[in-house]
C-alpha atoms as a PDB file:
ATOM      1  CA  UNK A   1      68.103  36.581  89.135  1.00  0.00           C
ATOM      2  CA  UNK A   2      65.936  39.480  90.102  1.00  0.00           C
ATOM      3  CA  UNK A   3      67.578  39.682  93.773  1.00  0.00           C
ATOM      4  CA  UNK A   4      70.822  39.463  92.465  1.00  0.00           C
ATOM      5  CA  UNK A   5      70.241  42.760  90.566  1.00  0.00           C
ATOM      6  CA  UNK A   6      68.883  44.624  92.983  1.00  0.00           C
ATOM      7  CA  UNK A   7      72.031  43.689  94.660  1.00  0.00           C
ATOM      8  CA  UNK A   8      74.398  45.026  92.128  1.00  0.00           C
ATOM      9  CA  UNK A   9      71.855  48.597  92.451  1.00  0.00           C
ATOM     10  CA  UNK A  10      72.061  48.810  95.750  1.00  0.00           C
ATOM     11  CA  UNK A  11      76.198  48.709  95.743  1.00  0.00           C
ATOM     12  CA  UNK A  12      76.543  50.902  92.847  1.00  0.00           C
ATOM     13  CA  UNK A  13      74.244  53.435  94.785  1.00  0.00           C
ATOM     14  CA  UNK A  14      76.327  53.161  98.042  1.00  0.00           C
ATOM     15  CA  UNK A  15      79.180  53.636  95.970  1.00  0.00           C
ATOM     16  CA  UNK A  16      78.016  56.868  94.843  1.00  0.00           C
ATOM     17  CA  UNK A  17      77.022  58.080  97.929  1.00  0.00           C
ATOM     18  CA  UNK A  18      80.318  57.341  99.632  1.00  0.00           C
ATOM     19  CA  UNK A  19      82.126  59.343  96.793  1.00  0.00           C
ATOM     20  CA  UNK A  20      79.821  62.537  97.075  1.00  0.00           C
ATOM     21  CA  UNK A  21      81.387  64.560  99.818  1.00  0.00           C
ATOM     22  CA  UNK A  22      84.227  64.814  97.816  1.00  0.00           C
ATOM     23  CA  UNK A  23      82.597  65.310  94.371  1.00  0.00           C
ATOM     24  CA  UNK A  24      82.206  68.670  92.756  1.00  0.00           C
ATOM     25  CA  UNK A  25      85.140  70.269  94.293  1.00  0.00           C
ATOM     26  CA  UNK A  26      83.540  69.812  97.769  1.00  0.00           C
ATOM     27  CA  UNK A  27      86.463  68.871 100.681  1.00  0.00           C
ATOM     28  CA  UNK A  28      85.522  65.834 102.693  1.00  0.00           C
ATOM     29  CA  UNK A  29      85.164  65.682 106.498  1.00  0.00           C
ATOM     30  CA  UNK A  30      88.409  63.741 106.083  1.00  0.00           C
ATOM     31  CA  UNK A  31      90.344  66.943 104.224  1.00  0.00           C
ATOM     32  CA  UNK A  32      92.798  68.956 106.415  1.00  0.00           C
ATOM     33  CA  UNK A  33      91.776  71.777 108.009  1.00  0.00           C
ATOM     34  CA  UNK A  34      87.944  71.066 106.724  1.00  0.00           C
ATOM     35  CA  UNK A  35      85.510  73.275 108.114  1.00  0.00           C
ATOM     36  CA  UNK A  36      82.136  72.011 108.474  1.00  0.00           C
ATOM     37  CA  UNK A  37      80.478  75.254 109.082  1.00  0.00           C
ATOM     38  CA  UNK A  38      81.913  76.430 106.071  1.00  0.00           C
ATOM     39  CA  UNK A  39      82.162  74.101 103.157  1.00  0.00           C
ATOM     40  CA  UNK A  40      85.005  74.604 100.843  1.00  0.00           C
ATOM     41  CA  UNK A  41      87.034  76.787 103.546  1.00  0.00           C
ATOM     42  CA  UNK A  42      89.722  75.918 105.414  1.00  0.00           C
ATOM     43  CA  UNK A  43      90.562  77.051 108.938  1.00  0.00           C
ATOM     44  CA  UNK A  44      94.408  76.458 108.063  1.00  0.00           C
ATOM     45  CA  UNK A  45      95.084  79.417 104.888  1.00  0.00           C
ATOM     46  CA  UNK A  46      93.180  81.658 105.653  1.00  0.00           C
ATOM     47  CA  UNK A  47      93.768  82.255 109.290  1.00  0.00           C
ATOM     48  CA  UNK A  48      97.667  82.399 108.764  1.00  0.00           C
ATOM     49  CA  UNK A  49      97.635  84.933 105.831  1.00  0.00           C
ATOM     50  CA  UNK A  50      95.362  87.388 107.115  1.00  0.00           C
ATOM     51  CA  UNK A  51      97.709  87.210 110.712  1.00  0.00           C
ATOM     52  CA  UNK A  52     100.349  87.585 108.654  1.00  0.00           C
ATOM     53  CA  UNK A  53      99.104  90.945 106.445  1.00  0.00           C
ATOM     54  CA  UNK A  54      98.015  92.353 110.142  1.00  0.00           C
ATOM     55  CA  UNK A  55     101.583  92.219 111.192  1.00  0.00           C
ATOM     56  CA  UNK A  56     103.054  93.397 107.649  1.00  0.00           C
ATOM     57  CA  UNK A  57     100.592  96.466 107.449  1.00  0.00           C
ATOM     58  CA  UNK A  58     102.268  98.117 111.313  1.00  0.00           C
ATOM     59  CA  UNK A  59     105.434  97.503 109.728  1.00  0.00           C
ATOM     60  CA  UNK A  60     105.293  99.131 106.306  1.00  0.00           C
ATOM     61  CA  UNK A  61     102.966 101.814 108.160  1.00  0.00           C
ATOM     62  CA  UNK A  62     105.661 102.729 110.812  1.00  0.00           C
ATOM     63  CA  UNK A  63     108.175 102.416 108.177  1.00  0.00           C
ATOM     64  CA  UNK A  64     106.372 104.878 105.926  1.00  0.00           C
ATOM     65  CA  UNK A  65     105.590 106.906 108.927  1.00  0.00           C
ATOM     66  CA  UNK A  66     109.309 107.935 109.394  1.00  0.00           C
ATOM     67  CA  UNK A  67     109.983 108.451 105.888  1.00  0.00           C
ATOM     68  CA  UNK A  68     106.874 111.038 106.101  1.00  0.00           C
ATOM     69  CA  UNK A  69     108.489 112.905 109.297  1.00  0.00           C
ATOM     70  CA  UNK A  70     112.087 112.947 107.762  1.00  0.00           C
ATOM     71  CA  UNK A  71     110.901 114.371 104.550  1.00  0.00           C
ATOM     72  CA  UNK A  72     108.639 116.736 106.156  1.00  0.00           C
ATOM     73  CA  UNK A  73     111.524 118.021 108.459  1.00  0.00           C
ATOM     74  CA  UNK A  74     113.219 118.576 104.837  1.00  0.00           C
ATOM     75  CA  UNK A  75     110.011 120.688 103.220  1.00  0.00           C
ATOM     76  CA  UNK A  76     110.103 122.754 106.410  1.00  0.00           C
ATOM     77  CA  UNK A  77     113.332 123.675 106.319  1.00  0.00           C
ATOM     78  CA  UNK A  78     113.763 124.057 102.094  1.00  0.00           C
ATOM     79  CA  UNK A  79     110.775 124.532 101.137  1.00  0.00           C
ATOM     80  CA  UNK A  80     110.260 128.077  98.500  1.00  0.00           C
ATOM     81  CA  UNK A  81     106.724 128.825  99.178  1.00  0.00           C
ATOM     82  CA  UNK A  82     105.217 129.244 102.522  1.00  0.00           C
ATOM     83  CA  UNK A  83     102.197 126.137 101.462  1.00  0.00           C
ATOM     84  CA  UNK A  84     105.149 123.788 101.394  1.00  0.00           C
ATOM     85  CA  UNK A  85     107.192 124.753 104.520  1.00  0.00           C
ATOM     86  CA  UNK A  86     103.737 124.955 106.398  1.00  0.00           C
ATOM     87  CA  UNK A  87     102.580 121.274 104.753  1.00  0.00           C
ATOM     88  CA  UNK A  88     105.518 119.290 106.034  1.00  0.00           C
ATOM     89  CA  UNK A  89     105.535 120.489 109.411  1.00  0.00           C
ATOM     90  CA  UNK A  90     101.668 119.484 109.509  1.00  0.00           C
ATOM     91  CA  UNK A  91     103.205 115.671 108.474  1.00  0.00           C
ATOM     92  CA  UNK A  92     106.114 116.040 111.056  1.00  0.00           C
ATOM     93  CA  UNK A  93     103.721 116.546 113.641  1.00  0.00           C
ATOM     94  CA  UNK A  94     101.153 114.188 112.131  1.00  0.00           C
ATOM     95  CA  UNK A  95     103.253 110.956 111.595  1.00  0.00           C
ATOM     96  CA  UNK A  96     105.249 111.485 114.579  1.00  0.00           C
ATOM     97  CA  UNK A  97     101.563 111.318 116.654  1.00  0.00           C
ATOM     98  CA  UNK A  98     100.609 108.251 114.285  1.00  0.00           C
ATOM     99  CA  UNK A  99     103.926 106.581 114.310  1.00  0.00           C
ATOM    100  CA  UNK A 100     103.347 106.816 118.584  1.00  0.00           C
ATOM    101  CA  UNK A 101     100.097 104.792 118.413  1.00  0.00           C
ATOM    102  CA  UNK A 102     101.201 101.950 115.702  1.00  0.00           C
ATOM    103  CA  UNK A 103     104.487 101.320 117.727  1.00  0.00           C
ATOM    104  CA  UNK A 104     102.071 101.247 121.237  1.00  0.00           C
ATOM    105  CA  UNK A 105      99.740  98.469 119.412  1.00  0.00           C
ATOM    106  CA  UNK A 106     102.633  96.534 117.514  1.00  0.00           C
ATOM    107  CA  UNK A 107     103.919  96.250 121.088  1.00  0.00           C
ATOM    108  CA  UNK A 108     100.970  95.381 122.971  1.00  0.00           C
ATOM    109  CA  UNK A 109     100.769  92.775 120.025  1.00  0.00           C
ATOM    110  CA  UNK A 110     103.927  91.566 120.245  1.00  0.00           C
ATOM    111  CA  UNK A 111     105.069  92.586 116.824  1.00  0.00           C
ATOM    112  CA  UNK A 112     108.857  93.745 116.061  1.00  0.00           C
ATOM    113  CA  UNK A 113     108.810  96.910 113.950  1.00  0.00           C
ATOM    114  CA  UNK A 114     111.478  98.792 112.231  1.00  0.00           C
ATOM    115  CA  UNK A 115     113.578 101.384 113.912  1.00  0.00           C
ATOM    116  CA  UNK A 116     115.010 103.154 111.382  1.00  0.00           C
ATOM    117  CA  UNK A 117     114.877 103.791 107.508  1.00  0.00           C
ATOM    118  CA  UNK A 118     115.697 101.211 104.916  1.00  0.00           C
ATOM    119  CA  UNK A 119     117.769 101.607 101.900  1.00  0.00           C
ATOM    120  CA  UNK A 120     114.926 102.299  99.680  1.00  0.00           C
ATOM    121  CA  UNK A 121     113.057 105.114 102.074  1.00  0.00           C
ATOM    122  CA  UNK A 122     116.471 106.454 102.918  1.00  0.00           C
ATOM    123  CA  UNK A 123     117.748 106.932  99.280  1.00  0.00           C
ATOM    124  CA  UNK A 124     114.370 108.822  98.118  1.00  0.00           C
ATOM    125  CA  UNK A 125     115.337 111.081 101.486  1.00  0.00           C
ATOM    126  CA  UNK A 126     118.628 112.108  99.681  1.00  0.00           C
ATOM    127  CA  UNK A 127     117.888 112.414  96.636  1.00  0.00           C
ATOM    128  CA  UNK A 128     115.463 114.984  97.765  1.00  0.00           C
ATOM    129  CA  UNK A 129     117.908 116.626 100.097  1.00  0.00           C
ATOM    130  CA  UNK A 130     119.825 117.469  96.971  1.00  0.00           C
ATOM    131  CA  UNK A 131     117.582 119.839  95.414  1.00  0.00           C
ATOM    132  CA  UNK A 132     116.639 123.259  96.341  1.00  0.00           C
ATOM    133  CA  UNK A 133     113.655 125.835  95.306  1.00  0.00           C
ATOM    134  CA  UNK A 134     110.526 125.159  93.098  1.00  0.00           C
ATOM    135  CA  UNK A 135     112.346 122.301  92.009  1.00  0.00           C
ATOM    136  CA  UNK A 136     112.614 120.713  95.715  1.00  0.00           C
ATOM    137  CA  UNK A 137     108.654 121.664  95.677  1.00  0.00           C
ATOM    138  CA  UNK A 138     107.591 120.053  92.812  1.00  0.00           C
ATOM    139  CA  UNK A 139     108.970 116.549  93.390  1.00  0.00           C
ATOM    140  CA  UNK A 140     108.277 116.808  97.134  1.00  0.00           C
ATOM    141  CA  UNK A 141     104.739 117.582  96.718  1.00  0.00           C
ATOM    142  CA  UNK A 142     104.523 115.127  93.545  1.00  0.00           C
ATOM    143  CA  UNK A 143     106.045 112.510  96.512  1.00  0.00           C
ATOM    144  CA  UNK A 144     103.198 112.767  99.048  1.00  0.00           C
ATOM    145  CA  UNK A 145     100.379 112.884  96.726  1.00  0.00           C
ATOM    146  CA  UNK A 146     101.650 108.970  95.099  1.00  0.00           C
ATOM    147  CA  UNK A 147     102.692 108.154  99.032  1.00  0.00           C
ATOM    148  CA  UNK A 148      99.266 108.962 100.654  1.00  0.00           C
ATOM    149  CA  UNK A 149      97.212 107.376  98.106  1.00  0.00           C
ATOM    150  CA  UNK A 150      99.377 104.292  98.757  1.00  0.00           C
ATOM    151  CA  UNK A 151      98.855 104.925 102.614  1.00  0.00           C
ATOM    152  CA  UNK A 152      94.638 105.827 102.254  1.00  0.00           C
ATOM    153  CA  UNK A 153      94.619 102.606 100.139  1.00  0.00           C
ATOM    154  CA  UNK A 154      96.428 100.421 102.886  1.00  0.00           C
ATOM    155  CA  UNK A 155      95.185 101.798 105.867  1.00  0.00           C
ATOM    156  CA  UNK A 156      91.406 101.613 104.163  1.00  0.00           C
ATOM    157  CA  UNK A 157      92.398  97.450 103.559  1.00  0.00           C
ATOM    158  CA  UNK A 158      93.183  97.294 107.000  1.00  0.00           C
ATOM    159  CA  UNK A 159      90.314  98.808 108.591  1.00  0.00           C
ATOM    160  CA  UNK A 160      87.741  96.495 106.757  1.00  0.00           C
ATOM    161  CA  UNK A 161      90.011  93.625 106.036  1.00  0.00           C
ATOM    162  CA  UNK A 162      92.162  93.162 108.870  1.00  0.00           C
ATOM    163  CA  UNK A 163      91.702  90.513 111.817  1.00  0.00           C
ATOM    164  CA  UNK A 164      93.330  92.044 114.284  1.00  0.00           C
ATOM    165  CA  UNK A 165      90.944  93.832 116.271  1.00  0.00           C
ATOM    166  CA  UNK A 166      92.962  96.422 117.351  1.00  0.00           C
ATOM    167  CA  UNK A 167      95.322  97.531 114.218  1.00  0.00           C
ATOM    168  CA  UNK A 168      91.571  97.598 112.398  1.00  0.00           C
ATOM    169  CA  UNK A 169      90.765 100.307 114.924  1.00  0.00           C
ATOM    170  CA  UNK A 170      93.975 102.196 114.693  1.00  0.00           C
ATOM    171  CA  UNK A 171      93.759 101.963 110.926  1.00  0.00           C
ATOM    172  CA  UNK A 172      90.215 103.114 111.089  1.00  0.00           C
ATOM    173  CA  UNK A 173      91.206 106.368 113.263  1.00  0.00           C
ATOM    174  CA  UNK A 174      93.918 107.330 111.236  1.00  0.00           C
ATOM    175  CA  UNK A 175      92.408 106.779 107.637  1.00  0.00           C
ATOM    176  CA  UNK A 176      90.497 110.452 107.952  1.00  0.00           C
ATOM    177  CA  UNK A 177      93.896 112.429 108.502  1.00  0.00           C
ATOM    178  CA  UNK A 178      95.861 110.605 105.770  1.00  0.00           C
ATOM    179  CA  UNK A 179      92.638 111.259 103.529  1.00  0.00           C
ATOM    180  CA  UNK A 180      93.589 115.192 104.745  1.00  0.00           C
ATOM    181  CA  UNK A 181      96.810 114.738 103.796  1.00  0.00           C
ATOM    182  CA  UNK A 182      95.971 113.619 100.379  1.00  0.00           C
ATOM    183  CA  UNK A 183      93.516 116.292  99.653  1.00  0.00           C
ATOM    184  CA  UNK A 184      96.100 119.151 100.642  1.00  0.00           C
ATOM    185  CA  UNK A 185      98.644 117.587  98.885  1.00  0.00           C
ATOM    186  CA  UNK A 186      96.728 117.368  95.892  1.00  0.00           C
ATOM    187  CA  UNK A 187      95.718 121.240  96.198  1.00  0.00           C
ATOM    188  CA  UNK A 188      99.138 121.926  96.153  1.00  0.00           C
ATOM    189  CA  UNK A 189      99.944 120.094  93.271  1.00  0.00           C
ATOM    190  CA  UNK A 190      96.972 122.160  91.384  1.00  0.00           C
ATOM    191  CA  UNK A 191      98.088 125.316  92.768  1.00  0.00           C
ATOM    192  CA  UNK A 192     101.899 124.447  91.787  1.00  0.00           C
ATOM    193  CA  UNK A 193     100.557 123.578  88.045  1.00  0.00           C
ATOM    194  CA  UNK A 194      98.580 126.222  88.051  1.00  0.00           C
ATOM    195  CA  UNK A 195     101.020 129.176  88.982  1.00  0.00           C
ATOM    196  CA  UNK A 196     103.488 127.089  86.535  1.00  0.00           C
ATOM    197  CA  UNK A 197     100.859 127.899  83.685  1.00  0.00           C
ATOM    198  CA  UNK A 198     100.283 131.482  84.604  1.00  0.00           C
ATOM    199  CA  UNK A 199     104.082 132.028  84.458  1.00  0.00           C
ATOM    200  CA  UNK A 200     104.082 130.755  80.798  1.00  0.00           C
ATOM    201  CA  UNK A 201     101.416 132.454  79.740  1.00  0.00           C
ATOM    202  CA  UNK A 202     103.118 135.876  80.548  1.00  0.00           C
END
């Protein structure tokens, strides 16, 4: 009787064990894509989406690179005040530089980027086209302070979360001159509110 219930101990323990690698949320060694140096990871997910972020971050920063140089072409042409017209040639010649090295690594990576303006860059271009003075001022300064702190935000994700070795690089370089780009906007935004206030005051 006594060996028989050892027995029924000894396959209720082996039963447990057997069961453990998968218990408590842990994956097996017979899960897909299990990775024994890292329990709980798998080498499938994670590789794909961070590849796939890599290629979407050249595409919307080339994209958003244009937009910058066409609407800086704009500002120096219609700008009213002399901070404007001198701001957007500084992004003309800024983006057009930057848009040079993305479109050199997306092709030394292999990665198709866009030519030309989609429907939702290209109608924000007109719509600014269509307005003239302190009014073309205001919402094209208003513009490039929300775009840049899109752009320092993305290009800041990229340079510490990226896995391609060389967009992380690129995005690394060009973080300090969109984080320029921000501050002057935002200076003339003050200055914009500011004279704005002084005028009412009078």
């Amino acid at each position: 009787m006594r060996k028989t219930l050892l027995a029924g101990v000894a396959f209720v323990t082996g039963m447990a064990f057997a069961q453990a690698p998968g218990s408590m949320g842990q994956p097996s060694r017979t899960t897909p894509g299990y990775n024994p140096n890292q329990p709980g990871l798998t080498n499938d997910t994670t590789q794909t989406k961070v590849k796939t972020d890599d290629k979407k971050f050249l595409q919307d920063a080339v994209m958003g690179g244009m937009a910058e140089v066409a609407m800086g072409k704009l500002a120096a042409e219609k700008g009213s005040s002399d901070a404007v017209k001198q701001y957007g040639q500084k992004m003309v010649d800024d983006h057009t530089k930057a848009n040079d090295e993305l479109k050199q690594v997306a092709s030394a990576q292999s990665i198709t980027i866009p030519d030309t303006l989609d429907s939702r860059h290209q109608s924000r271009i007109d719509k600014l086209s269509k307005l003239s003075g302190p009014a073309f001022d205001k919402a094209y300064v208003k513009a490039q302070v929300k775009d840049h702190e899109e752009d320092v935000r993305a290009f800041r994700d990229e340079a510490q979360n990226g896995n391609n070795a060389a967009v992380k690089d690129l995005a690394n370089k060009t973080l300090p001159t969109l984080q320029e780009h921000l501050t002057m906007a935002k200076d003339l935004s003050k200055g914009k509110t500011e004279s704005n206030t002084a005028d009412r005051s009078q």
